[in-house]
Protein backbone atom coordinates (compact mmCIF):
# COMPACT_ATOMS: atom_id res chain seq x y z
CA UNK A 1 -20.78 -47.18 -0.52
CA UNK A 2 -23.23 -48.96 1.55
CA UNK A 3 -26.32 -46.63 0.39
CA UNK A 4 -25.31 -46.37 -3.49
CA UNK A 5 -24.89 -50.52 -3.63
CA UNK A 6 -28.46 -50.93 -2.36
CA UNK A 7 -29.61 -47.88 -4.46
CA UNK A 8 -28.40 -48.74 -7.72
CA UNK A 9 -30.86 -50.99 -9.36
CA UNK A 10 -30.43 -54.63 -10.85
CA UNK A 11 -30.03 -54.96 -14.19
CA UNK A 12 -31.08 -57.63 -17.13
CA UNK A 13 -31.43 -58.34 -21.10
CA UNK A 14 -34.38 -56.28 -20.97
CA UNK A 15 -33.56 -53.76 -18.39
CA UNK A 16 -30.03 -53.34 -18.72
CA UNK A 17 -29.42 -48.97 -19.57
CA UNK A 18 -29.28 -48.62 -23.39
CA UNK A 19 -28.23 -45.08 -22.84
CA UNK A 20 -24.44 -45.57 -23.81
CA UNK A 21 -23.71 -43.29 -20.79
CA UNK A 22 -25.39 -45.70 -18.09
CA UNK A 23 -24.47 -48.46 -19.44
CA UNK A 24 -20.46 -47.91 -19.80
CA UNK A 25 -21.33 -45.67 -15.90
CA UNK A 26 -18.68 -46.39 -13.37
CA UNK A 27 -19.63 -44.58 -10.98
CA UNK A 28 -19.40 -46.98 -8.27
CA UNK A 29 -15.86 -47.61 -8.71
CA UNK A 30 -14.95 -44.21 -8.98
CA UNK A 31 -16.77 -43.59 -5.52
CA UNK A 32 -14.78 -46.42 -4.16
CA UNK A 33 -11.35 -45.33 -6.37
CA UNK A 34 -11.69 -42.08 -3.39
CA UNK A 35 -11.86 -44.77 -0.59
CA UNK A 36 -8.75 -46.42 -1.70
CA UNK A 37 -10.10 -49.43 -3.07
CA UNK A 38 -8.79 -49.49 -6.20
CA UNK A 39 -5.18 -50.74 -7.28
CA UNK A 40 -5.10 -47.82 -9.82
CA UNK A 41 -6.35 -44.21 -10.91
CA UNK A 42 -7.12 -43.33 -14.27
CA UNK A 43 -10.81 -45.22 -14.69
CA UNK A 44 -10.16 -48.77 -14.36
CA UNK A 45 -12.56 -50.17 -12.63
CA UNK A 46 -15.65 -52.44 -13.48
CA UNK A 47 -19.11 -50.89 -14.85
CA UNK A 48 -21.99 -50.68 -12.66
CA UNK A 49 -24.23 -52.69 -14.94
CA UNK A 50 -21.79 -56.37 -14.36
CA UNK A 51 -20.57 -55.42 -10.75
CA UNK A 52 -19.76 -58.35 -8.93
CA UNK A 53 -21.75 -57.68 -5.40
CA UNK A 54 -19.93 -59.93 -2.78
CA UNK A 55 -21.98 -62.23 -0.20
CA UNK A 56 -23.43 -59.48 2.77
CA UNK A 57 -23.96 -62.87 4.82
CA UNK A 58 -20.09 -62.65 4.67
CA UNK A 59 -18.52 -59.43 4.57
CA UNK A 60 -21.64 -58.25 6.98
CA UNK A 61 -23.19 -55.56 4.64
CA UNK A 62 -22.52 -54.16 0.95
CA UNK A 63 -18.56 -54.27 -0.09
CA UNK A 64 -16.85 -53.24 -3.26
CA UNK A 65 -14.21 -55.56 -4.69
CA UNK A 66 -13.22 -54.58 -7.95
CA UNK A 67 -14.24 -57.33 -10.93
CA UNK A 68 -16.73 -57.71 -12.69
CA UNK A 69 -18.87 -60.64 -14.66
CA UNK A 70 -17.75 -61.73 -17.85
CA UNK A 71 -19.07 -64.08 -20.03
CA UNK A 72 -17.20 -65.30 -23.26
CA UNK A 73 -18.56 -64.54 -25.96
CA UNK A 74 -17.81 -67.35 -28.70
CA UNK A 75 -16.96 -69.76 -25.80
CA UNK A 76 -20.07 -69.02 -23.30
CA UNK A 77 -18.73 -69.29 -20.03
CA UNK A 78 -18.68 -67.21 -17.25
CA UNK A 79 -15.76 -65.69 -15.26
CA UNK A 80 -15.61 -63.31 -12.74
CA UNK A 81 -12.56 -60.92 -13.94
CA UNK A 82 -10.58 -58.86 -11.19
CA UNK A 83 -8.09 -56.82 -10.40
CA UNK A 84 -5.37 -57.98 -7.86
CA UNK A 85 -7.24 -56.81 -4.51
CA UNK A 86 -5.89 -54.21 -2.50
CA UNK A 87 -5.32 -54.79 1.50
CA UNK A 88 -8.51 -53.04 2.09
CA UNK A 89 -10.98 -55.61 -0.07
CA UNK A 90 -8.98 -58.68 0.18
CA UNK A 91 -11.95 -59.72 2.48
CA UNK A 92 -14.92 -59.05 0.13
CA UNK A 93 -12.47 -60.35 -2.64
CA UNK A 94 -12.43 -63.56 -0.36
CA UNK A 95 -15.56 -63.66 0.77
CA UNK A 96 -16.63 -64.83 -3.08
CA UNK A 97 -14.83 -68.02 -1.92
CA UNK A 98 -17.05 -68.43 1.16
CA UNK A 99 -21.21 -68.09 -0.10
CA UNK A 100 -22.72 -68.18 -3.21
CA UNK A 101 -22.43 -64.90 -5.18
CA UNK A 102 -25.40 -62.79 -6.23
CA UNK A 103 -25.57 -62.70 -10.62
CA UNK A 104 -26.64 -60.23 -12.99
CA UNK A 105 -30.48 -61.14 -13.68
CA UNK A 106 -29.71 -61.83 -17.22
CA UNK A 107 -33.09 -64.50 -17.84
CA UNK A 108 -32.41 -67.70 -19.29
CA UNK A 109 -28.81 -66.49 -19.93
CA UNK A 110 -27.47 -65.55 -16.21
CA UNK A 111 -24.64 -67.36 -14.80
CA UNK A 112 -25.57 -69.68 -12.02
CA UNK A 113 -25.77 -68.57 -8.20
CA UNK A 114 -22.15 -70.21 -7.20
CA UNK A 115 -19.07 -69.53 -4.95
CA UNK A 116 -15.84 -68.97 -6.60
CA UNK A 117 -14.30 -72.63 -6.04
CA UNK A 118 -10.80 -71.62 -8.26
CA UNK A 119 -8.84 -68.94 -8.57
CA UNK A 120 -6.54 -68.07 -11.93
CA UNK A 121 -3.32 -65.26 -11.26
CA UNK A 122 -1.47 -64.12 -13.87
CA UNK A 123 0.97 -61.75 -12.10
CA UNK A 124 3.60 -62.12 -9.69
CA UNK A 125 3.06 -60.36 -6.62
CA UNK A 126 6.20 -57.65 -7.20
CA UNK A 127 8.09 -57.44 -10.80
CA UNK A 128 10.73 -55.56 -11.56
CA UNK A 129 10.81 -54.02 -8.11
CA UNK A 130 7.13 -52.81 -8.49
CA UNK A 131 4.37 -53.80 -6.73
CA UNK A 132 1.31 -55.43 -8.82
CA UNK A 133 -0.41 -57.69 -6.24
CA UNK A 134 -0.68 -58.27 -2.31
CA UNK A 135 -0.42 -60.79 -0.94
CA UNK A 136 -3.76 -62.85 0.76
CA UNK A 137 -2.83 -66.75 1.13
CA UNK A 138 -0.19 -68.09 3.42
CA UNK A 139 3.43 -68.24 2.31
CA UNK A 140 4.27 -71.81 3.73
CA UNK A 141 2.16 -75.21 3.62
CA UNK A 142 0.00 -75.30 6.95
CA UNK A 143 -0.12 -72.25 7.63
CA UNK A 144 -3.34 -69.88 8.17
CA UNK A 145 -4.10 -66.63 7.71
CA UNK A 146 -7.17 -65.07 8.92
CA UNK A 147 -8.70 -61.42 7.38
CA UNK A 148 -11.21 -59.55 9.62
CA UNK A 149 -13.82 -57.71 7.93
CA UNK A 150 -13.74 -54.59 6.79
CA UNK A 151 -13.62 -51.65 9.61
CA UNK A 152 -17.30 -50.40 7.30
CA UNK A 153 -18.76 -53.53 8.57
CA UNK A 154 -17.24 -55.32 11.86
CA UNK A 155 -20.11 -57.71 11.93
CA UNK A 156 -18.60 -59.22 9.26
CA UNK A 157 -17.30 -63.04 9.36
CA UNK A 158 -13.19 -63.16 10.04
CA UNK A 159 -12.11 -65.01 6.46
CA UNK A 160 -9.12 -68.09 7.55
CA UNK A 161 -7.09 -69.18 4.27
CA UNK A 162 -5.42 -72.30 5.25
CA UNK A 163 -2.56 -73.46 2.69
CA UNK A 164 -3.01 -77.32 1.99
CA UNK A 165 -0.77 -78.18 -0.43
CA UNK A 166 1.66 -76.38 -3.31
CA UNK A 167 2.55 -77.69 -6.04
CA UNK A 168 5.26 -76.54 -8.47
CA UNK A 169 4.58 -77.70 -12.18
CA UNK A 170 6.02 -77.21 -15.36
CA UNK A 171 6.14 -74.21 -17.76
CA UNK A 172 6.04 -71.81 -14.31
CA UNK A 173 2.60 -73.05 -13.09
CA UNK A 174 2.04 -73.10 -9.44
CA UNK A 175 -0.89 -75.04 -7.62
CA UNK A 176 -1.71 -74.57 -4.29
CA UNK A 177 -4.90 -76.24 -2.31
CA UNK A 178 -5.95 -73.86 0.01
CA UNK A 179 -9.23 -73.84 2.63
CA UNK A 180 -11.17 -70.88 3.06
CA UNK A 181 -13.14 -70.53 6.24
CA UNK A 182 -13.08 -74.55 5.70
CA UNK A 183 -13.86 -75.04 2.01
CA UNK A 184 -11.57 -75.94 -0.90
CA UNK A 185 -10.64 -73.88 -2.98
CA UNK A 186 -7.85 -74.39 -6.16
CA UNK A 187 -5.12 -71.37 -6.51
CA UNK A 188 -3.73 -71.47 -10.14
CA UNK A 189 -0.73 -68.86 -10.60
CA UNK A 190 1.20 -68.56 -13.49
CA UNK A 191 4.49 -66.64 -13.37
CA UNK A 192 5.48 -66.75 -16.91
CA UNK A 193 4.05 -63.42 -17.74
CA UNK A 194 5.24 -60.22 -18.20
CA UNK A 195 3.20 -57.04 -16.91
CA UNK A 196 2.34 -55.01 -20.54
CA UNK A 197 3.83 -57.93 -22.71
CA UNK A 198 3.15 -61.40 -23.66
CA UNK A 199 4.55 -64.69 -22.24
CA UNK A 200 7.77 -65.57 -24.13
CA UNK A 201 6.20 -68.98 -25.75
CA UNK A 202 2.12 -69.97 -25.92
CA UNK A 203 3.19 -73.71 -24.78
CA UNK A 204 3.38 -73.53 -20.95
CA UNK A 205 0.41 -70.83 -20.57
CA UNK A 206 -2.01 -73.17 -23.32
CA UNK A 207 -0.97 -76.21 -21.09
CA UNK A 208 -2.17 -73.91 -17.93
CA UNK A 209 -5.23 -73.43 -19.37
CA UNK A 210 -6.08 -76.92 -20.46
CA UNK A 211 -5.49 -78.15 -16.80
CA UNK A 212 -7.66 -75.22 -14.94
CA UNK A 213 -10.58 -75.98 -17.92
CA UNK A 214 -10.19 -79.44 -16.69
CA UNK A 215 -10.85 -78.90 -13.22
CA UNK A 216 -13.33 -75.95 -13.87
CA UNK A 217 -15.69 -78.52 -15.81
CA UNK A 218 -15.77 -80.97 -12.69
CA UNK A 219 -18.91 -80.23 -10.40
CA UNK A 220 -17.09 -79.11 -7.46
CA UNK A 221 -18.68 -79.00 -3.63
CA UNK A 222 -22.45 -77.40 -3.43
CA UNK A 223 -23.33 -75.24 -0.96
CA UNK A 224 -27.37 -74.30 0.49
CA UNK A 225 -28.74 -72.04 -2.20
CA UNK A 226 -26.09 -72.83 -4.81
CA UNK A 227 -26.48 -74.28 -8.34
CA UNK A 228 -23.61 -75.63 -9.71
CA UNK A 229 -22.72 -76.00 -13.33
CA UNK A 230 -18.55 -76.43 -12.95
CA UNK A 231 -16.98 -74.10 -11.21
CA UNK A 232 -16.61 -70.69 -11.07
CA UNK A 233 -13.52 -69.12 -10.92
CA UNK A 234 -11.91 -65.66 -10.51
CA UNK A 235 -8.98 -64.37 -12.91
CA UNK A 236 -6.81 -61.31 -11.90
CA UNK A 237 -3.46 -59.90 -12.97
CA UNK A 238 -2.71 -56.86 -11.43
CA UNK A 239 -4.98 -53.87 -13.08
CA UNK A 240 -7.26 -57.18 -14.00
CA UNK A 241 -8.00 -56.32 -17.87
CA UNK A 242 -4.83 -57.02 -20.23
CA UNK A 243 -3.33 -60.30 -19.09
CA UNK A 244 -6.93 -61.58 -17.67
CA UNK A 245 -8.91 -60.58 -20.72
CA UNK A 246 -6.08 -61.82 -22.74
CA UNK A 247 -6.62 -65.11 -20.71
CA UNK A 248 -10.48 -65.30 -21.04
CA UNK A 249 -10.17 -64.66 -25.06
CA UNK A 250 -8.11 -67.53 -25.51
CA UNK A 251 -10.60 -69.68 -23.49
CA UNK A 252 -13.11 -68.43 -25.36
CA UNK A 253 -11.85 -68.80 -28.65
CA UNK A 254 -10.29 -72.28 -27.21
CA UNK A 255 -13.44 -73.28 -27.10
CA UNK A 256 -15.45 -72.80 -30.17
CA UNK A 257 -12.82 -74.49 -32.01
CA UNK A 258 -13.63 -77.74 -29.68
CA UNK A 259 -10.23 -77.67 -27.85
CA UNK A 260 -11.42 -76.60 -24.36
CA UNK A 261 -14.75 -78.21 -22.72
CA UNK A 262 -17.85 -76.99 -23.46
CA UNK A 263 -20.41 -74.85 -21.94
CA UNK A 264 -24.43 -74.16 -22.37
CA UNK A 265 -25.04 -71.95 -25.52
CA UNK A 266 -23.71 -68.31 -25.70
CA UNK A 267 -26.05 -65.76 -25.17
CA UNK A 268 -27.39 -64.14 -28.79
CA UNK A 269 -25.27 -60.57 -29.06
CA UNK A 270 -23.44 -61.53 -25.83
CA UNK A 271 -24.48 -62.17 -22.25
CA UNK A 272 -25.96 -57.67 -21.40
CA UNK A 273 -27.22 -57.41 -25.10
CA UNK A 274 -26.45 -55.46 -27.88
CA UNK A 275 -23.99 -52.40 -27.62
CA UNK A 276 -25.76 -49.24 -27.17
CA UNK A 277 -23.12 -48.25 -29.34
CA UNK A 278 -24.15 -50.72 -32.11
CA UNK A 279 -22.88 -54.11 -33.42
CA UNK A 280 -19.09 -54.15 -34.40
CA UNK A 281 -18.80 -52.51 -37.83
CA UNK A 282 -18.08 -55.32 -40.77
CA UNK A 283 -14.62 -55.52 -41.69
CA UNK A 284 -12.96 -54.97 -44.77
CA UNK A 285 -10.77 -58.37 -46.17
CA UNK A 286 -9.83 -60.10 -48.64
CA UNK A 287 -12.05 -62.43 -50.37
CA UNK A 288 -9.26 -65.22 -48.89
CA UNK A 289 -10.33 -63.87 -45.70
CA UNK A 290 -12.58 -65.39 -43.35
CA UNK A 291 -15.56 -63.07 -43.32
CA UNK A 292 -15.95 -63.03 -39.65
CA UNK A 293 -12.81 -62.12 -37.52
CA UNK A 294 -13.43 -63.96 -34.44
CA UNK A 295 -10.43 -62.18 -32.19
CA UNK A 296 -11.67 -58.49 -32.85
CA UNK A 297 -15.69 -59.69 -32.09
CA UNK A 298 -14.43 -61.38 -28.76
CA UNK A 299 -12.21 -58.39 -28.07
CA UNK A 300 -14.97 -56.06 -28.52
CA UNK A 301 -17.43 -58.23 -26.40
CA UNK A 302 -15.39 -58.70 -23.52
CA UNK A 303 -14.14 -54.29 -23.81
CA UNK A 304 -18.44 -54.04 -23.45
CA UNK A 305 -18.31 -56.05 -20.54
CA UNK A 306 -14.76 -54.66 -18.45
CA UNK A 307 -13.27 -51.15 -20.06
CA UNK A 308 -9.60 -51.94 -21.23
CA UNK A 309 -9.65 -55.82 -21.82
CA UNK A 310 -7.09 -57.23 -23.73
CA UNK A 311 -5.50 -54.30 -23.26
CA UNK A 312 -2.24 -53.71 -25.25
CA UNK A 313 -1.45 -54.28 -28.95
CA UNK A 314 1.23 -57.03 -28.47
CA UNK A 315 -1.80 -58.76 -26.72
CA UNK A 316 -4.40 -58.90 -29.03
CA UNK A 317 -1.50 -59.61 -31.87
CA UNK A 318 -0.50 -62.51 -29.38
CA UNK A 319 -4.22 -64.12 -29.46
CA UNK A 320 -4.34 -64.40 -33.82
CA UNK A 321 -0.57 -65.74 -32.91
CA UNK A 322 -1.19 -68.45 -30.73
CA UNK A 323 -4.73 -69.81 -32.38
């Protein structure tokens, strides 16, 4: 893994692989899917071209953690979407939290070189007897936990999560405070939500997503090299592309309507360019019709950007359904 990180080269607007086979490649996290550092077979994992690369000043050399960078594409901000690490990347997964992480070289249009200062979970950690996420903060207020580095790279920095402070809130939101290797950093898990389905009502999630927008847009705590512009934060359910891109189209859509904050302009044709694949064919509706159907463009932006996003009928039905 260490050899094809370094060897794989960056990517922008300009330079970013038209060929529709580069640029959908995942051949990275296929490579790592045979290391065991993927929650599940069956190709879902990020593409190379949006990787997110954690800190090497951290985890002590290259590390896969699958997510990847995604951009809204009617809203304009960035997220970092993930999957719900497995025991064996929960330290580059942290390690986001620790330095400021390296961006796709996107020009005028890249997200800004940040540490994740939030974190957004929209799974519980076992339902319905299964296992979707493991655990990687403390179960009880003051406690620590600390995560060496991975055996690839023992020079790595140990990770400490210190739990602060949780907070219970309504509608099945829960807020903890935690420290990582001594800097703050907001957990926001919502347990409302049904692996493969859709939460119940749109009140309680809505109301979620209003507060973290809120606390997102506040400037948060700079580090050396870091240029902040709100915060950045990491979303993850468990496979990290139906609930999360679920979550990011609402924000998105949110947003260009005016009812979330907003963010520097969208990038023209989204954040990596057009599709090698070409634009999103024109639909066909009524002349009642708006012309322009805002889900299926953001749908089809944020599938471009993470294979399988918004991944289930029911879901994309439950976006028209709560806008």
């Amino acid at each position: 893994m260490r050899r094809r990180l370094k060897d794989f080269p960056p990517t922008s607007a300009e330079g970013t692989p038209k060929d529709p086979q580069e640029y959908y490649s995942i051949r990275l996290g296929m490579y790592a899917q045979a290391q065991g550092k993927n929650r599940y077979t069956g190709g879902i994992v990020p593409y190379d071209h949006n990787l997110v690369l954690p800190p090497p000043s951290i985890t002590g050399g290259s590390e896969y953690v699958n997510a990847s960078w995604v951009r809204e594409l009617h809203g304009g901000k960035w997220w970092i979407a993930a999957q719900a690490p497995v025991p064996s990347t929960v330290h580059p997964f942290l390690s986001l939290c620790c330095a400021p992480v390296a961006s796709p070289s996107l020009g005028a249009g890249q997200p800004k070189r940040r540490r994740v200062q939030a974190i957004v979970v929209l799974t519980r950690d076992v339902e319905l007897r299964i296992r979707k996420a493991d655990p990687y903060i403390p179960p009880s207020v003051g406690e620590s936990v600390v995560h060496p580095p991975p055996e690839s790279n023992p020079q790595g920095q140990p990770i400490k999560v210190t739990l602060l402070s949780r907070e219970n809130l309504p509608g099945q939101v829960v807020l903890s405070k935690l420290e990582v290797n001594g800097l703050p950093v907001e957990h926001w898990c919502y347990e409302g939500w049904p692996d493969h389905g859709v939460p119940l009502t749109g009140g309680p999630l809505l109301g979620m997503i209003e507060e973290v927008d809120d606390s997102l847009s506040s400037e948060g705590t700079a580090q050396d090299g870091e240029e902040l512009e709100g915060k950045l934060a990491i979303v993850h359910c468990s496979a990290g592309i139906g609930r999360t891109g679920t979550w990011i189209a609402l924000c998105s859509l949110l947003r260009t309507y005016s009812l979330l904050r907003p963010v520097p302009a969208p990038t023209p044709n989204g954040p990596f360019g057009p599709s090698p694949l070409g634009t999103f064919p024109p639909l066909v509706v009524p002349p009642s019709e708006p012309a322009q159907d805002l889900v299926a463009w953001e749908v089809d932006s944020l599938r471009d950007q993470r294979t399988g996003m918004v991944q289930r009928d029911e879901q994309v039905l439950w976006v028209y359904q709560t806008l």
